[in-house]
Protein backbone atom coordinates (compact mmCIF):
# COMPACT_ATOMS: atom_id res chain seq x y z
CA UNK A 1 -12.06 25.25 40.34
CA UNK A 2 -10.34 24.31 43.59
CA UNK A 3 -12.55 23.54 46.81
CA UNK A 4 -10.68 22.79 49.73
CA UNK A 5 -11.64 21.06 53.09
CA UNK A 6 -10.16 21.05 56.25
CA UNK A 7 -9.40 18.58 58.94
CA UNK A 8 -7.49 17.55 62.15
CA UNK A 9 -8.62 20.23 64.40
CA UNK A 10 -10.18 19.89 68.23
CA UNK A 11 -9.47 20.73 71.84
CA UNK A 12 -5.25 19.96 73.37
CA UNK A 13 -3.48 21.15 76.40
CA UNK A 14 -0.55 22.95 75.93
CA UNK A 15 2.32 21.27 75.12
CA UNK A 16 0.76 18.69 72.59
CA UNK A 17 0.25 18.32 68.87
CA UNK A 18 -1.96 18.26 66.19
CA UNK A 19 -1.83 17.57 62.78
CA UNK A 20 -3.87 19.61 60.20
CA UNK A 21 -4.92 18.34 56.80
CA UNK A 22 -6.25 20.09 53.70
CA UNK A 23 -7.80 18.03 50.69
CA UNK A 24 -8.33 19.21 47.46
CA UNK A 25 -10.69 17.95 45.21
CA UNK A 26 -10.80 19.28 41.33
CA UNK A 27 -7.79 18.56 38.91
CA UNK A 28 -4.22 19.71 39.11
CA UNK A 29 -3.73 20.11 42.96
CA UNK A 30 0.12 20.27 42.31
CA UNK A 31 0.05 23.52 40.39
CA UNK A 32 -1.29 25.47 43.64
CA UNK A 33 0.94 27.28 46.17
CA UNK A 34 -0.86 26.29 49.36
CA UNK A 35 -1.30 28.50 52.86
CA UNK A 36 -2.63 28.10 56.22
CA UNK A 37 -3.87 30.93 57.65
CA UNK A 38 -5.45 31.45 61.22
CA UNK A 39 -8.12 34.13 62.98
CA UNK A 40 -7.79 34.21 66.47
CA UNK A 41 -11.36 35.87 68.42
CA UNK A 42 -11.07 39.93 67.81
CA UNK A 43 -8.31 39.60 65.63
CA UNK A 44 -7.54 39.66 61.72
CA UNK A 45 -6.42 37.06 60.35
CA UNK A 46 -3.25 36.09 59.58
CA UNK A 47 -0.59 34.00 57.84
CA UNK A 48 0.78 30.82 59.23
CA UNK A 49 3.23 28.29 56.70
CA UNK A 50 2.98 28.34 52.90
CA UNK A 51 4.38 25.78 50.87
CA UNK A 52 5.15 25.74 46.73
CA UNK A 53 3.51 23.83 44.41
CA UNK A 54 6.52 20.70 44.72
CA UNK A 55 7.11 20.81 48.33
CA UNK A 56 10.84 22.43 48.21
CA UNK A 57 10.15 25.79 49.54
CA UNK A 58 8.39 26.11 52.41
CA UNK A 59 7.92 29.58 54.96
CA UNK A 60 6.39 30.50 58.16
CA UNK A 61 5.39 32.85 60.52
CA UNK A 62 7.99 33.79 62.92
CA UNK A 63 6.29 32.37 66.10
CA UNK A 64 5.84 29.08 64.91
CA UNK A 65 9.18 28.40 63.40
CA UNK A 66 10.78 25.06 65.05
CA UNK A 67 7.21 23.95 66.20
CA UNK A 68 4.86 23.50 62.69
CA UNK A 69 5.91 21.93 59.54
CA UNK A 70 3.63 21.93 56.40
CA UNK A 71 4.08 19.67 54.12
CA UNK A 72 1.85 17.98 50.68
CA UNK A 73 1.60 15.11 49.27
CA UNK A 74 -0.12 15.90 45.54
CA UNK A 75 -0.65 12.28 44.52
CA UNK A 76 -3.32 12.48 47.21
CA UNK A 77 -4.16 16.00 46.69
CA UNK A 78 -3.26 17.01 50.62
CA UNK A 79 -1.22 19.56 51.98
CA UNK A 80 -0.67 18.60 56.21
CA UNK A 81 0.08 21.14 59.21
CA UNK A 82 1.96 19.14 61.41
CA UNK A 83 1.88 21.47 65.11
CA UNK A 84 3.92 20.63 67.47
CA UNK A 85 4.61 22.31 71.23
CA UNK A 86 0.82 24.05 71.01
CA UNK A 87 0.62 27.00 73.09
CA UNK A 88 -2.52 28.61 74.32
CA UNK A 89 -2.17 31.39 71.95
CA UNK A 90 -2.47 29.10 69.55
CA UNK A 91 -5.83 29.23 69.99
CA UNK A 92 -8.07 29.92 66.19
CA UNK A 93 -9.74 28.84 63.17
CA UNK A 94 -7.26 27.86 60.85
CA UNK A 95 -7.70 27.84 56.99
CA UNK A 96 -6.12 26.82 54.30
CA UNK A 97 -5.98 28.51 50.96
CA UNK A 98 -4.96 27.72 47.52
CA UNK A 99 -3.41 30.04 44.64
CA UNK A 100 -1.80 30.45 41.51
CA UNK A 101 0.61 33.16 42.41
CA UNK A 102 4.09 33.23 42.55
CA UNK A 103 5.91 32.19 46.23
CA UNK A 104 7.00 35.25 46.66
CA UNK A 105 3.37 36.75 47.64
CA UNK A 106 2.89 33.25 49.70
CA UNK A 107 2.50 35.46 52.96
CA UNK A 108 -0.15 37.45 51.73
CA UNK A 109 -3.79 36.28 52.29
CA UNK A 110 -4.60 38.23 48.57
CA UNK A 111 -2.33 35.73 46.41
CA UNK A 112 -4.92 32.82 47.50
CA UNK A 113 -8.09 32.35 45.49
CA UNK A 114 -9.31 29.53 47.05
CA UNK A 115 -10.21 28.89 50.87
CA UNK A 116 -11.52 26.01 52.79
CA UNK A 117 -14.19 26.46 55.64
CA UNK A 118 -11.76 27.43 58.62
CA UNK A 119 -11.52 24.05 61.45
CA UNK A 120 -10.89 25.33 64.93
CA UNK A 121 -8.06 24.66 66.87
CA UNK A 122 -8.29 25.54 71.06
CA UNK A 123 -5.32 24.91 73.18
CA UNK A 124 -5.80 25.22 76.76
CA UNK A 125 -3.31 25.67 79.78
């Protein structure tokens, strides 16, 4: 049993950062591939950046390539968001997610069994 929580979010202009942190609590953090997903208002939601279980591999969603990095750090049983460059369409509750299966499904929300509350993140112009 995993339970995650979230933290880091709040209210930028566009053009700043933000960094996004997800804690773990339970045993064995480093085993999980970790996501960060995001629902925008009226929209699904959707995948962000994964990362496997030692950090090596990471992958994101087109649009934010060159502006987030995700990262972990198991010792302390956190996996960061670092966003860079926010744009207003940036604008959602972010998540982060935890799961046993295999990278290659990283992108999909279904390989993820466990999920943190959501922290919102609002970008203005």
């Amino acid at each position: 049993q995993v339970q995650l929580a979230e933290s880091g979010g709040g209210l930028v202009q566009a053009g700043d950062s933000l960094r996004l942190s997800c804690t773990a609590s339970g045993r064995d953090f480093a085993v999980y591939l970790v996501g960060w997903f995001r629902q925008a208002p009226g929209k699904g939601r959707e995948f962000v950046a994964a990362i496997n279980r030692n950090g090596s591999n990471t992958s994101y969603l087109d649009s934010v390539k060159g502006r987030f990095t995700i990262s972990r750090d198991n010792a302390k049983n956190t996996v960061y968001l670092q966003m860079n460059t926010l744009k207003p369409e940036d604008t959602a509750v972010y998540y982060c997610a935890a799961g046993l299966q295999g990278e290659v499904y990283a992108k999909m929300s279904s390989a993820y069994t466990y999920w943190g509350q959501g922290i919102q993140v609002t970008v203005s112009s």
